[in-house]
Protein backbone atom coordinates (compact mmCIF):
# COMPACT_ATOMS: atom_id res chain seq x y z
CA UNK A 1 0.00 0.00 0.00
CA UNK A 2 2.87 2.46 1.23
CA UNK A 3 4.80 1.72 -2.30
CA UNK A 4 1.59 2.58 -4.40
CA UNK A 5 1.58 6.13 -2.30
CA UNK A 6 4.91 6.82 -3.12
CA UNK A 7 4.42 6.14 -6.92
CA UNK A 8 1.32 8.24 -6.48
CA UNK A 9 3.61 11.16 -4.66
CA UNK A 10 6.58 10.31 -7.01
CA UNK A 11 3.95 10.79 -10.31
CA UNK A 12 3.27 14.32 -8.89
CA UNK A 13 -0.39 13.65 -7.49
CA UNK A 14 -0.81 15.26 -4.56
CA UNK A 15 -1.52 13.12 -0.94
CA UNK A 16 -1.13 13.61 2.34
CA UNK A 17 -1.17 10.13 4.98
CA UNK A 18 -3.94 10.33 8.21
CA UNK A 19 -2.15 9.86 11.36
CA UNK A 20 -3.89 9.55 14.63
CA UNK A 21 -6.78 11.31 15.13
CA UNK A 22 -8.20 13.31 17.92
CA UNK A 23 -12.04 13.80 18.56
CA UNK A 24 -13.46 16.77 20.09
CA UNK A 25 -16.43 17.32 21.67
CA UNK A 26 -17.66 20.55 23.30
CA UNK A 27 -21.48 19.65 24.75
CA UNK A 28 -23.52 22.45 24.85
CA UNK A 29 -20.70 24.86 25.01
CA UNK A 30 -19.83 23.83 28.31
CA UNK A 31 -16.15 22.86 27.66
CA UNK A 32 -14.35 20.86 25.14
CA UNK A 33 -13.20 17.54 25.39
CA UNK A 34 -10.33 15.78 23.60
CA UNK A 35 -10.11 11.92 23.73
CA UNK A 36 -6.91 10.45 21.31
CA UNK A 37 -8.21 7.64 19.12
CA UNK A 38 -10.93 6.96 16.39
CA UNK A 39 -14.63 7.54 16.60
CA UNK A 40 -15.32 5.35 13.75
CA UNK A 41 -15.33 1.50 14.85
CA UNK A 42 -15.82 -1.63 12.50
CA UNK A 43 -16.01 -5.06 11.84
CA UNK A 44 -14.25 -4.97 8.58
CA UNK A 45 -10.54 -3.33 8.53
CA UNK A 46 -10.88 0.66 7.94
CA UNK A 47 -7.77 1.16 6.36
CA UNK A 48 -7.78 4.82 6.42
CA UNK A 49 -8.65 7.72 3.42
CA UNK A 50 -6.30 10.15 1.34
CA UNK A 51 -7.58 13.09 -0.08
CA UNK A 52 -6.28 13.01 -3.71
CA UNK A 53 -6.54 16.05 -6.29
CA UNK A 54 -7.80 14.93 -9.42
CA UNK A 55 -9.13 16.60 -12.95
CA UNK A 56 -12.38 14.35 -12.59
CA UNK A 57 -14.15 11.14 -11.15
CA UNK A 58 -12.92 9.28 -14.00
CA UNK A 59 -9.23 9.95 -13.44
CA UNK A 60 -9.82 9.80 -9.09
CA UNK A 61 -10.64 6.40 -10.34
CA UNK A 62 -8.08 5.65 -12.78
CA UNK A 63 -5.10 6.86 -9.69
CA UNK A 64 -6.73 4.04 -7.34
CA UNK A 65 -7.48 1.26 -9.14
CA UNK A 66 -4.39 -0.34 -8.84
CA UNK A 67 -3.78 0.17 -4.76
CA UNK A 68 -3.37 -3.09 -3.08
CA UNK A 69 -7.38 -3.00 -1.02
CA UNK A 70 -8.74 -2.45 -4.79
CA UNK A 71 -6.61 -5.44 -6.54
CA UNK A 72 -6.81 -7.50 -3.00
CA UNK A 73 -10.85 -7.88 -3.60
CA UNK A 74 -11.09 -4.94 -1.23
CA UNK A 75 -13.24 -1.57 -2.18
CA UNK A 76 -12.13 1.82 -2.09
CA UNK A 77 -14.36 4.78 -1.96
CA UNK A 78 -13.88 7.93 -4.06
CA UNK A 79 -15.86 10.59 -2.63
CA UNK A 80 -15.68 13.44 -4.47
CA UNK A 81 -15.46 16.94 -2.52
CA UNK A 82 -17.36 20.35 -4.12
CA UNK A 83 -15.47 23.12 -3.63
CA UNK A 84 -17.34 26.23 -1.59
CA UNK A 85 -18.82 28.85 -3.88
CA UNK A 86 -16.09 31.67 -4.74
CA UNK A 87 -13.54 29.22 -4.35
């Protein structure tokens, strides 16, 4: 997985790797709480998610086809992300 990143980075698309998240919670504005770890919990592995610049859908899918999850009978999600209006 790590070596189909770097060919990614090396190719010029840009990524950026998760690393361990933080959730925050401030209920009803009474103070905010940090707890280290993941919210999200599942019974299949979570591998992670990479936000990836791409000219389209089409070629979002083309630059993840080939990861390991996708080849390995795995899925991998493409979500794409609209940009705010004025931006």
């Amino acid at each position: 997985m790590h070596a189909h990143d770097e060919k990614l980075d090396r190719d010029g698309v840009r990524i950026g790797r998760a690393v361990q998240p933080v959730q925050v919670r401030n209920p009803g504005g009474r103070g905010v709480r940090r707890d280290e770890g993941a919210y999200l919990r599942s019974d299949l592995p979570v591998a992670g998610f990479m936000v990836i610049e791409a000219d389209s859908i089409d070629d979002a899918i083309a630059l993840v086809a080939d990861t390991p999850c996708a080849v390995a009978d795995g899925v991998v999600e493409v979500w794409p992300i609209e940009r705010s209006p004025g931006r």
